[in-house]
Protein backbone atom coordinates (compact mmCIF):
# COMPACT_ATOMS: atom_id res chain seq x y z
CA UNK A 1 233.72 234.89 1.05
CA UNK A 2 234.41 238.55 1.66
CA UNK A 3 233.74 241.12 -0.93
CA UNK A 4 235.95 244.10 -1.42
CA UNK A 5 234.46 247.43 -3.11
CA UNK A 6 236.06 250.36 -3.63
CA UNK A 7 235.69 253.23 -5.78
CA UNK A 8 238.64 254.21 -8.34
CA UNK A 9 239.39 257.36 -10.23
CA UNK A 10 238.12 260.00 -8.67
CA UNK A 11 234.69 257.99 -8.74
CA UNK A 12 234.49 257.04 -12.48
CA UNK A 13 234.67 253.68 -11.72
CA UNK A 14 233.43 250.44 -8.75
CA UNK A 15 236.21 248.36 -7.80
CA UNK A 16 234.71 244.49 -7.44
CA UNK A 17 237.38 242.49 -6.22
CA UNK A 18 240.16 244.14 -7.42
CA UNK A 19 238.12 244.14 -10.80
CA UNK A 20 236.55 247.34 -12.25
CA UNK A 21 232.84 246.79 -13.08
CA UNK A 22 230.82 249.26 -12.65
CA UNK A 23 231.53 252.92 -14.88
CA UNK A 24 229.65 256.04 -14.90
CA UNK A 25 227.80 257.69 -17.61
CA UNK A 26 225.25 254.93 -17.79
CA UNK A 27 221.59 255.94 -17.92
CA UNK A 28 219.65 254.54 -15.45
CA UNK A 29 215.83 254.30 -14.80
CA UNK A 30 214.48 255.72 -11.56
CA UNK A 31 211.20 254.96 -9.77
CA UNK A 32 209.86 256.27 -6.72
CA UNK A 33 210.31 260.22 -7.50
CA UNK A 34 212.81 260.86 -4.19
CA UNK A 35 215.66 262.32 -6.86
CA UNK A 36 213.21 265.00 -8.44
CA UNK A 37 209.95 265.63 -9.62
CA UNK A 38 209.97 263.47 -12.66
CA UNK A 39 207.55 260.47 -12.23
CA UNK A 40 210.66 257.80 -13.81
CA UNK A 41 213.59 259.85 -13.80
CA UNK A 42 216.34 259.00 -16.81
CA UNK A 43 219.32 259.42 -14.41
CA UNK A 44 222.74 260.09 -15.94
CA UNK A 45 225.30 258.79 -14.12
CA UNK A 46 228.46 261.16 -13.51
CA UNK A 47 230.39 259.57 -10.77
CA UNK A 48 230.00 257.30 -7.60
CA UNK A 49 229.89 259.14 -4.15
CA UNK A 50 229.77 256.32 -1.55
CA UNK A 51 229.97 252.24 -2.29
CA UNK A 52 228.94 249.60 -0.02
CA UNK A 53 228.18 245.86 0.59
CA UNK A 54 224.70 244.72 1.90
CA UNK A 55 225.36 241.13 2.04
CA UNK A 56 226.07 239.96 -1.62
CA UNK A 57 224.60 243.47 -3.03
CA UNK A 58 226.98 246.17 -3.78
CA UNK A 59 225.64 249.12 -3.50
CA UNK A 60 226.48 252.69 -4.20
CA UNK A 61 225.27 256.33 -4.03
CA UNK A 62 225.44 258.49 -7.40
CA UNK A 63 225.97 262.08 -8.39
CA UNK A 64 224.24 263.08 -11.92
CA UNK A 65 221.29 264.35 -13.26
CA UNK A 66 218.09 263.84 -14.67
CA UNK A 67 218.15 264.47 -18.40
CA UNK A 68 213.98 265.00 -18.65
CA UNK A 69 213.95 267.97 -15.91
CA UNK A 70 217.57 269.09 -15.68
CA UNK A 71 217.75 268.50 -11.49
CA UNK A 72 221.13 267.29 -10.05
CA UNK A 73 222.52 265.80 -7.03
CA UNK A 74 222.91 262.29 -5.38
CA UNK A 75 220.89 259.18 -5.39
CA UNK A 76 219.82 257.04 -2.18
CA UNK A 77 221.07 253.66 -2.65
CA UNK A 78 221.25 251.75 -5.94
CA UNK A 79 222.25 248.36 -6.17
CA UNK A 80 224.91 248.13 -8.92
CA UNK A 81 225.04 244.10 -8.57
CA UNK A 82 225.28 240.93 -6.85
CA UNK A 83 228.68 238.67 -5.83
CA UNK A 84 227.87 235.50 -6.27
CA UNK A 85 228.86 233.52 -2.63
CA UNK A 86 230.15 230.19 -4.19
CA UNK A 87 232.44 231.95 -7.05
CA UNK A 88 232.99 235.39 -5.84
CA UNK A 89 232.14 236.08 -9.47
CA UNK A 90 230.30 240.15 -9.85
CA UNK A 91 226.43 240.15 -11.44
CA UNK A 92 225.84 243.55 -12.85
CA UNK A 93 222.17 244.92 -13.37
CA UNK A 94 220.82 246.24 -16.10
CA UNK A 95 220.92 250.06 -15.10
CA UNK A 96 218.03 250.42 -17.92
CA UNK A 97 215.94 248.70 -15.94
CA UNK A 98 214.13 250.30 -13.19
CA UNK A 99 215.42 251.04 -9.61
CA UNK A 100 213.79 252.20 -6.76
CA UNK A 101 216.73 253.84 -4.87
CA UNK A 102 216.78 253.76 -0.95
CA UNK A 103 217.30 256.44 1.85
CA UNK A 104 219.61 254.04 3.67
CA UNK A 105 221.63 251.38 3.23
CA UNK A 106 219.70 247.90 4.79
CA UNK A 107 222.32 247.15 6.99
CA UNK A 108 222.55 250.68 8.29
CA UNK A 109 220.60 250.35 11.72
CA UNK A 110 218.01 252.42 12.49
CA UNK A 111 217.87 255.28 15.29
């Protein structure tokens, strides 16, 4: 089953489906200390720059900023979820938890 993503309004919003699912202006938890100096950064959301599919994961990159340090820019990859194969039904995760973002997208080769 395919899985179509796309990001809506000016990137306030992932498009799952034809199914909005994903908003900014959550908080999420950062590991890993790529997006500043902050050793778990509390990331505020403020809109989606790129959106992608890794097999079932749909993924995204996200402007904001930390709220502990005040740095801004864009994340590495975050998985925002998981479409189920069988149902084609969208699995959000919990952006409290905490995400390790990557520098490139898995099924990005490599040079």
């Amino acid at each position: 089953m395919a899985t179509d993503v796309h990001q809506l309004d000016d990137g306030a919003w992932v498009s799952v489906n034809d199914t909005r699912e994903v908003n900014v202006s959550d908080l999420w938890r950062l590991a890993g200390g790529g997006f500043c100096s902050c050793q778990l950064t509390d990331f505020l959301a403020e809109g989606f720059v790129e959106v992608g599919v890794d097999g079932g994961n749909v993924e995204a990159r996200i402007a904001g900023q930390c709220i502990q340090c005040g740095a801004s820019g864009v994340t590495g990859w975050l998985t925002l979820g998981r479409v189920d194969p069988e149902t084609g039904d969208f699995r959000p995760v919990a952006p409290e938890s905490v995400h390790r973002p990557s520098r490139r997208r898995r099924d990005t080769p490599t040079a």
